[in-house]
N, C-alpha and C. Protein backbone atom coordinates (compact mmCIF):
# COMPACT_ATOMS: atom_id res chain seq x y z
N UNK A 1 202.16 104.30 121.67
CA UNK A 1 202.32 104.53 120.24
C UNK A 1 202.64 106.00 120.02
N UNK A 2 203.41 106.06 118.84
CA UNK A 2 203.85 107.66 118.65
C UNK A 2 202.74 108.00 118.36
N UNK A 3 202.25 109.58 118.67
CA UNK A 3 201.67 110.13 118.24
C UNK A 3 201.70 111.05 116.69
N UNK A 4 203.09 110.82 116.44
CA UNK A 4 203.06 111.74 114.97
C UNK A 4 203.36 110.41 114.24
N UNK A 5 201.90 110.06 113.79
CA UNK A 5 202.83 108.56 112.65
C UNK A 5 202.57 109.62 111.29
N UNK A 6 203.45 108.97 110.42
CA UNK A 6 204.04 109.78 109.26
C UNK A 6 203.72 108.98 108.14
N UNK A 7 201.81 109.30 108.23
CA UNK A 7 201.33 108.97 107.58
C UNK A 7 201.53 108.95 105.73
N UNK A 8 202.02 110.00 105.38
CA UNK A 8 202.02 109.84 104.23
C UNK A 8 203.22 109.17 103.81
N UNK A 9 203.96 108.85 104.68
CA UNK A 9 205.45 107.90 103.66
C UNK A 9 205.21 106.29 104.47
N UNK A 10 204.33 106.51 105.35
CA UNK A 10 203.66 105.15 105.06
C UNK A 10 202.82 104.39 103.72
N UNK A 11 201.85 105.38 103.81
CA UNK A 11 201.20 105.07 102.36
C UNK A 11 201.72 105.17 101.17
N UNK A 12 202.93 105.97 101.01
CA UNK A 12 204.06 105.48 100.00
C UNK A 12 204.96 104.64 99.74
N UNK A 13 204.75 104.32 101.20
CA UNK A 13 206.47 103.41 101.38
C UNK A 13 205.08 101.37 100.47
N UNK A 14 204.10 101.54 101.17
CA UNK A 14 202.62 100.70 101.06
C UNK A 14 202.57 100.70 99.42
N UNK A 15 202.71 102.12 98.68
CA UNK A 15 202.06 102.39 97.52
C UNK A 15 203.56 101.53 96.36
N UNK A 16 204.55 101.78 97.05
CA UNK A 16 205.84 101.61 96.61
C UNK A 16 206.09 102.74 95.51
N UNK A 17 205.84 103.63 96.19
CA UNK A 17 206.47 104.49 95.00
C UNK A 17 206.97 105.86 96.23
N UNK A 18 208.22 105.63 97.06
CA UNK A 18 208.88 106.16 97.35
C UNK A 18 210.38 106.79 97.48
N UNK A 19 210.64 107.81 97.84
CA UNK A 19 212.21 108.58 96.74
C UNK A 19 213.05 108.46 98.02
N UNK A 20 214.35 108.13 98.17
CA UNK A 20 215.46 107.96 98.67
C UNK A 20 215.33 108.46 100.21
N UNK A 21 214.99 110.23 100.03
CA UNK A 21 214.76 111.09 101.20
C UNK A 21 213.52 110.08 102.26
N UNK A 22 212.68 110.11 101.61
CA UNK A 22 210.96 109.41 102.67
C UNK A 22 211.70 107.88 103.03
N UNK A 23 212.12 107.27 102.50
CA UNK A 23 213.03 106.20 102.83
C UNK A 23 213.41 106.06 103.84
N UNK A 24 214.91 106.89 103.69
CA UNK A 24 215.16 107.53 104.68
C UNK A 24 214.39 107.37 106.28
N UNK A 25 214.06 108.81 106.08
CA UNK A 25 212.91 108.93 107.27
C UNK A 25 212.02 108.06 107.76
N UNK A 26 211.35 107.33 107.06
CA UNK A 26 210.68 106.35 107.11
C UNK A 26 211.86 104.95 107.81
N UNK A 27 212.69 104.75 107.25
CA UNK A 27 212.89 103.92 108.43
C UNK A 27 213.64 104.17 109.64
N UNK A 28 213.93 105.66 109.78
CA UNK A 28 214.13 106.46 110.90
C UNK A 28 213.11 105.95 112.14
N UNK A 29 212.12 106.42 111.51
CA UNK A 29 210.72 106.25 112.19
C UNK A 29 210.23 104.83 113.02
N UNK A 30 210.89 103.65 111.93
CA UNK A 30 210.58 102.56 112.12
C UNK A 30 211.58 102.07 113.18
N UNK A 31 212.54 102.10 113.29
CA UNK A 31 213.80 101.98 114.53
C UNK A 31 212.98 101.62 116.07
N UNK A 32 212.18 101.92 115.86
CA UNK A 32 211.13 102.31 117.39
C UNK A 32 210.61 100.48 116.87
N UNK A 33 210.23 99.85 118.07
CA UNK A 33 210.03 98.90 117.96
C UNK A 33 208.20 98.70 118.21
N UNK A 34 207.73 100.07 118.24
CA UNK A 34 206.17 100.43 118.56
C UNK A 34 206.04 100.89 117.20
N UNK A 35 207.01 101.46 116.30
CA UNK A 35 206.17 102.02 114.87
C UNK A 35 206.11 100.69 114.14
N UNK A 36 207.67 99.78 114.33
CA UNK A 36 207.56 98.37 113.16
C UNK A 36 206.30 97.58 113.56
N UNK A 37 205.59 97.40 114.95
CA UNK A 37 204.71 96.80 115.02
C UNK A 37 203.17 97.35 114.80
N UNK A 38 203.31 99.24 114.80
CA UNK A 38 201.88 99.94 113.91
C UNK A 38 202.04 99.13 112.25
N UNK A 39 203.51 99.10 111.88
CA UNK A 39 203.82 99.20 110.54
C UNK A 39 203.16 97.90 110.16
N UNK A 40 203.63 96.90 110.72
CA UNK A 40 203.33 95.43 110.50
C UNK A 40 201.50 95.15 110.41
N UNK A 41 201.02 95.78 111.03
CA UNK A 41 199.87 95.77 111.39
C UNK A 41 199.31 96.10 110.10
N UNK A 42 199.48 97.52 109.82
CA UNK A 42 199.10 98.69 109.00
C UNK A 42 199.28 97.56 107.18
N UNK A 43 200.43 96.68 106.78
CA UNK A 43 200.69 96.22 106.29
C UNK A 43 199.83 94.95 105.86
N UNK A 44 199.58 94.24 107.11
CA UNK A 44 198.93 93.16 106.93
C UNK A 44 197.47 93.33 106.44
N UNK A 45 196.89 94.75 106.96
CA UNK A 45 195.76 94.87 106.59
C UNK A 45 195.95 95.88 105.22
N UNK A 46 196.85 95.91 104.92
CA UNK A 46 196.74 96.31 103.53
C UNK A 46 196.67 95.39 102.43
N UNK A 47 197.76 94.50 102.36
CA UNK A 47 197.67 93.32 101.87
C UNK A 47 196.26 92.40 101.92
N UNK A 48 195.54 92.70 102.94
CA UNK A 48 194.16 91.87 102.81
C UNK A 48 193.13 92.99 102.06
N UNK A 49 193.48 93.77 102.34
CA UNK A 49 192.22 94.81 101.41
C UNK A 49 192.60 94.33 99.81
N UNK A 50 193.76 94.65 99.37
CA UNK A 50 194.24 94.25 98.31
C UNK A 50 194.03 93.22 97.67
N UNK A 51 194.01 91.84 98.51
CA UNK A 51 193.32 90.84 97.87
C UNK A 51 191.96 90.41 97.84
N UNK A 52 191.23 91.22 98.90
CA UNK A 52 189.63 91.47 98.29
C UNK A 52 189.37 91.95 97.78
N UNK A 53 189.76 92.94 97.41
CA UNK A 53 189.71 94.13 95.99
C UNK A 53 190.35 93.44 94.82
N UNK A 54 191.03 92.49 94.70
CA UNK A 54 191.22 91.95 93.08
C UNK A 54 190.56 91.05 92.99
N UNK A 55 189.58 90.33 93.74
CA UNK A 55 189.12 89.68 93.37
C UNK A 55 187.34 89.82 93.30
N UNK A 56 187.20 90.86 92.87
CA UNK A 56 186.21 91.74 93.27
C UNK A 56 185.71 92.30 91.50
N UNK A 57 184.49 91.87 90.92
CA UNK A 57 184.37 91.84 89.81
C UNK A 57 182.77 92.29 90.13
N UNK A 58 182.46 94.09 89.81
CA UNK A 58 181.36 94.80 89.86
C UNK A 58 180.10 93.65 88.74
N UNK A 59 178.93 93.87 89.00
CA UNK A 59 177.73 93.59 88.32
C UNK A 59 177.37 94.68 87.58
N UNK A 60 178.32 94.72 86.39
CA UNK A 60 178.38 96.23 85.37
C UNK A 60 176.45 96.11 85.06
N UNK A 61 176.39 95.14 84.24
CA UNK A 61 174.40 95.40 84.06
C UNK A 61 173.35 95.68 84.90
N UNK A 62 173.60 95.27 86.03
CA UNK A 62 172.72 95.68 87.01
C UNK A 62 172.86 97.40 87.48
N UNK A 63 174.85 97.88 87.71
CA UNK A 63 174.41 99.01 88.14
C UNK A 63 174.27 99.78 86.85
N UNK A 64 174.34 99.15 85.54
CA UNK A 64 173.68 100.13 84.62
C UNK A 64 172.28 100.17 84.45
N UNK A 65 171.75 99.02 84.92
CA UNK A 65 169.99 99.23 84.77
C UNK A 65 169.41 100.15 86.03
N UNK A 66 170.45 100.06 87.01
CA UNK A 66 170.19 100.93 88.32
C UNK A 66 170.43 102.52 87.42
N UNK A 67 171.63 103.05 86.87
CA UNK A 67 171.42 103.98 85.94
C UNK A 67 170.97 104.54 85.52
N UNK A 68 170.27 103.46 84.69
CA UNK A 68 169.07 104.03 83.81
C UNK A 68 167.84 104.24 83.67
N UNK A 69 167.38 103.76 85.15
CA UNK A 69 166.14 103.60 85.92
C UNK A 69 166.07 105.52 86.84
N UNK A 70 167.46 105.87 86.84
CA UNK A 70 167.03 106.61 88.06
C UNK A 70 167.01 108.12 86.55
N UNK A 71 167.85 108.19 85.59
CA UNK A 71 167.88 108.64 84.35
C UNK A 71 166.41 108.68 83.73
N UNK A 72 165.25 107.52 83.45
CA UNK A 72 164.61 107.47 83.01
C UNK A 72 163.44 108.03 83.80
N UNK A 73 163.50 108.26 85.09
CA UNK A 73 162.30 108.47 85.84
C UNK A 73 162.00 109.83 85.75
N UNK A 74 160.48 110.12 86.19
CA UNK A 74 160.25 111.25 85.79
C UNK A 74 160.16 112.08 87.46
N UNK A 75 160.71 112.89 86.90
CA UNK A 75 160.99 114.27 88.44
C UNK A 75 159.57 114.20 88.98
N UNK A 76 159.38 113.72 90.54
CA UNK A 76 158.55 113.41 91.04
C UNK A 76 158.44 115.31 92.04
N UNK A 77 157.35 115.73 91.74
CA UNK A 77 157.31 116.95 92.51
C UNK A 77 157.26 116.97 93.61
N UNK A 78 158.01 117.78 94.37
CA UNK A 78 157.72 117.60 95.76
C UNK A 78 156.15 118.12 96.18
N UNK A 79 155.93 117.55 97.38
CA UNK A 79 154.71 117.72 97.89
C UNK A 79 154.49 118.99 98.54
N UNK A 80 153.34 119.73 98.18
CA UNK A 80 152.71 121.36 98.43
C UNK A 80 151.82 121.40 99.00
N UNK A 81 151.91 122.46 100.09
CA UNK A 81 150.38 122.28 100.83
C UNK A 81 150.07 123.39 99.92
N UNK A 82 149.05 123.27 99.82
CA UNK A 82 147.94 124.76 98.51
C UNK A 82 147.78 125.98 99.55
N UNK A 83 148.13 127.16 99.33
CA UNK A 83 148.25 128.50 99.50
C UNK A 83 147.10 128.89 100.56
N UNK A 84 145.62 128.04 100.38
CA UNK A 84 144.60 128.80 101.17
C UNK A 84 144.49 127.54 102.32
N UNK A 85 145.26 126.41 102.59
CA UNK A 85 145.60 126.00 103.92
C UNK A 85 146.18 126.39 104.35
N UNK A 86 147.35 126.87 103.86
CA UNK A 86 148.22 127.69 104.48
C UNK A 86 147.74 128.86 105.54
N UNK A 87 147.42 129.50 104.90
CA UNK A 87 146.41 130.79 105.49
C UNK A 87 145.33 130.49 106.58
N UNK A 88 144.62 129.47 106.01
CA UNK A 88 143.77 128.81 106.73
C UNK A 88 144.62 128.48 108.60
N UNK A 89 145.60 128.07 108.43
CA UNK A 89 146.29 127.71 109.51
C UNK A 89 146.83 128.88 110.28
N UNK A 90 147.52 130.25 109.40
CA UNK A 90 147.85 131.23 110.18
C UNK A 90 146.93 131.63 110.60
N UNK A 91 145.86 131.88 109.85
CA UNK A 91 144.57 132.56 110.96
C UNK A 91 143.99 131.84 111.95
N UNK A 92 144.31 130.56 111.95
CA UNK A 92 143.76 130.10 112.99
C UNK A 92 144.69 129.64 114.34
N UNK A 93 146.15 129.76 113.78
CA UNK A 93 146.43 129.82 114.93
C UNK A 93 146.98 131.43 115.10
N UNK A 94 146.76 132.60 114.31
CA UNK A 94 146.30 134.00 115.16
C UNK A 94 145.17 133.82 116.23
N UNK A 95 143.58 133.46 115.81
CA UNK A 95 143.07 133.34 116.82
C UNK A 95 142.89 132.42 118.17
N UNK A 96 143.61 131.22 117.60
CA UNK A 96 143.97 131.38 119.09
C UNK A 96 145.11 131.90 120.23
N UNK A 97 145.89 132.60 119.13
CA UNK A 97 146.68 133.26 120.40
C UNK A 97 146.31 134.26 120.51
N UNK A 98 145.45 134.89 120.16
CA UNK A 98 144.49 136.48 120.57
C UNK A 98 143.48 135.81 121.52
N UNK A 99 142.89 134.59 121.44
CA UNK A 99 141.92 134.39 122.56
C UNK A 99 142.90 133.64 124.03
N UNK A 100 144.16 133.23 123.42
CA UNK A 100 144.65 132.39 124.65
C UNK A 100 145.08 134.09 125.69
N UNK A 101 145.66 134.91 124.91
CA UNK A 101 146.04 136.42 125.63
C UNK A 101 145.22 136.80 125.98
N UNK A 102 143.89 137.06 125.48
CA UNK A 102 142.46 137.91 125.92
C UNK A 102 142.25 137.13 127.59
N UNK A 103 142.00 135.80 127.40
CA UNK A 103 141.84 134.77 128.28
C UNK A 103 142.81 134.72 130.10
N UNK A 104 143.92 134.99 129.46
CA UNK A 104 145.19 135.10 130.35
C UNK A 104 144.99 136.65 131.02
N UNK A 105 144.55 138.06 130.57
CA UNK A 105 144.90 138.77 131.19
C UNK A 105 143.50 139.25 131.77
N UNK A 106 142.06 138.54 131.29
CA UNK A 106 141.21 138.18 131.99
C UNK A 106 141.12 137.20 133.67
N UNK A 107 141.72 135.91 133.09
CA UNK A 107 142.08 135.24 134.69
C UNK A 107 143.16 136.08 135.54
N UNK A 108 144.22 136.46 134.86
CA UNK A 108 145.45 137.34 135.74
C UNK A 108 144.39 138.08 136.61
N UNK A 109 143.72 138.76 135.76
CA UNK A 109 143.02 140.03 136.55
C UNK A 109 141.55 139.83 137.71
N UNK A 110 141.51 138.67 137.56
CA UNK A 110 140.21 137.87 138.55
C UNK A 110 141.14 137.13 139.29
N UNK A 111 142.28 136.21 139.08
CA UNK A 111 143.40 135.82 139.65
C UNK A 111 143.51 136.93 141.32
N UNK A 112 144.06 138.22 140.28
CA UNK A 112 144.78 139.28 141.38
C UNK A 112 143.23 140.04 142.69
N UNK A 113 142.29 140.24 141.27
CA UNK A 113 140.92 140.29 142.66
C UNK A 113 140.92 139.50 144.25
N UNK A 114 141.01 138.04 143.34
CA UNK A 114 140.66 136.69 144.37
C UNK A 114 141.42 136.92 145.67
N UNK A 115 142.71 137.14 145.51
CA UNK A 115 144.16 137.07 146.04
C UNK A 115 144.11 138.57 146.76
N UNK A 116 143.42 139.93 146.23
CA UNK A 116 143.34 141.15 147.24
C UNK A 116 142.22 140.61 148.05
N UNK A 117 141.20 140.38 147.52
CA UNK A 117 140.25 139.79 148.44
C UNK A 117 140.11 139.34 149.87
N UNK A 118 141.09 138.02 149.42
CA UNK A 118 141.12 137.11 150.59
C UNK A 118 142.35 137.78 151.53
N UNK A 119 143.54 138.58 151.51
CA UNK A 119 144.29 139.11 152.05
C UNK A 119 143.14 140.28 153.16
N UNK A 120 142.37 141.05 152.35
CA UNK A 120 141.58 141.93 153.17
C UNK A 120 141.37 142.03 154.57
N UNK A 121 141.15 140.62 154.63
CA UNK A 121 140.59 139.91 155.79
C UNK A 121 141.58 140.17 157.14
């Protein structure tokens, strides 16, 4: 398949509202016996969109009660954690990363004892 399909004087040539020049070109394009069969394709499934779409009659009351439901509701606030959990949480996880560090350069340092220790030998 070509890689440059020429998309927009397809969808004109589809829309029928195309001028002499895109014409033209357009069935330049089509000469190729790989674009008439994108074309054919491209066509057939246009023609079927087309006739599911006219026969296609919206449920105007329903999406107006959907409307007026989302119109009528009242602005639901988003959800807040309160200011002194908040806090509550930074300080507590400050202390534990002041005790997980205190902790760490305590074992490092009984760690590195253990380890001169047993080398001594």
């Amino acid at each position: 398949m070509n890689k440059d399909i020429p998309w927009r004087f397809i969808i004109s040539h589809l829309k029928g509202d195309v001028d002499e020049k895109e014409e033209k070109l357009f069935c330049e394009w089509l000469q190729e016996e790989r674009n008439t069969l994108l074309f054919r394709e491209l066509e057939s499934l246009w023609r079927e969109i087309r006739e599911e779409t006219s026969t296609y009659t919206p449920d105007t009351d329903y999406y107006w009660r959907q409307m007026e439901s989302r119109m009528l509701r009242k602005d639901e606030k988003p959800k807040s954690v309160p200011l002194w959990k908040f806090w509550m949480a930074v300080s507590v996880a400050t202390v534990l990363l002041v005790l997980s560090l205190t902790f760490s350069f305590l074992l490092d340092g009984l760690f590195l004892q253990i380890v001169l220790f047993l080398f001594k030998w």
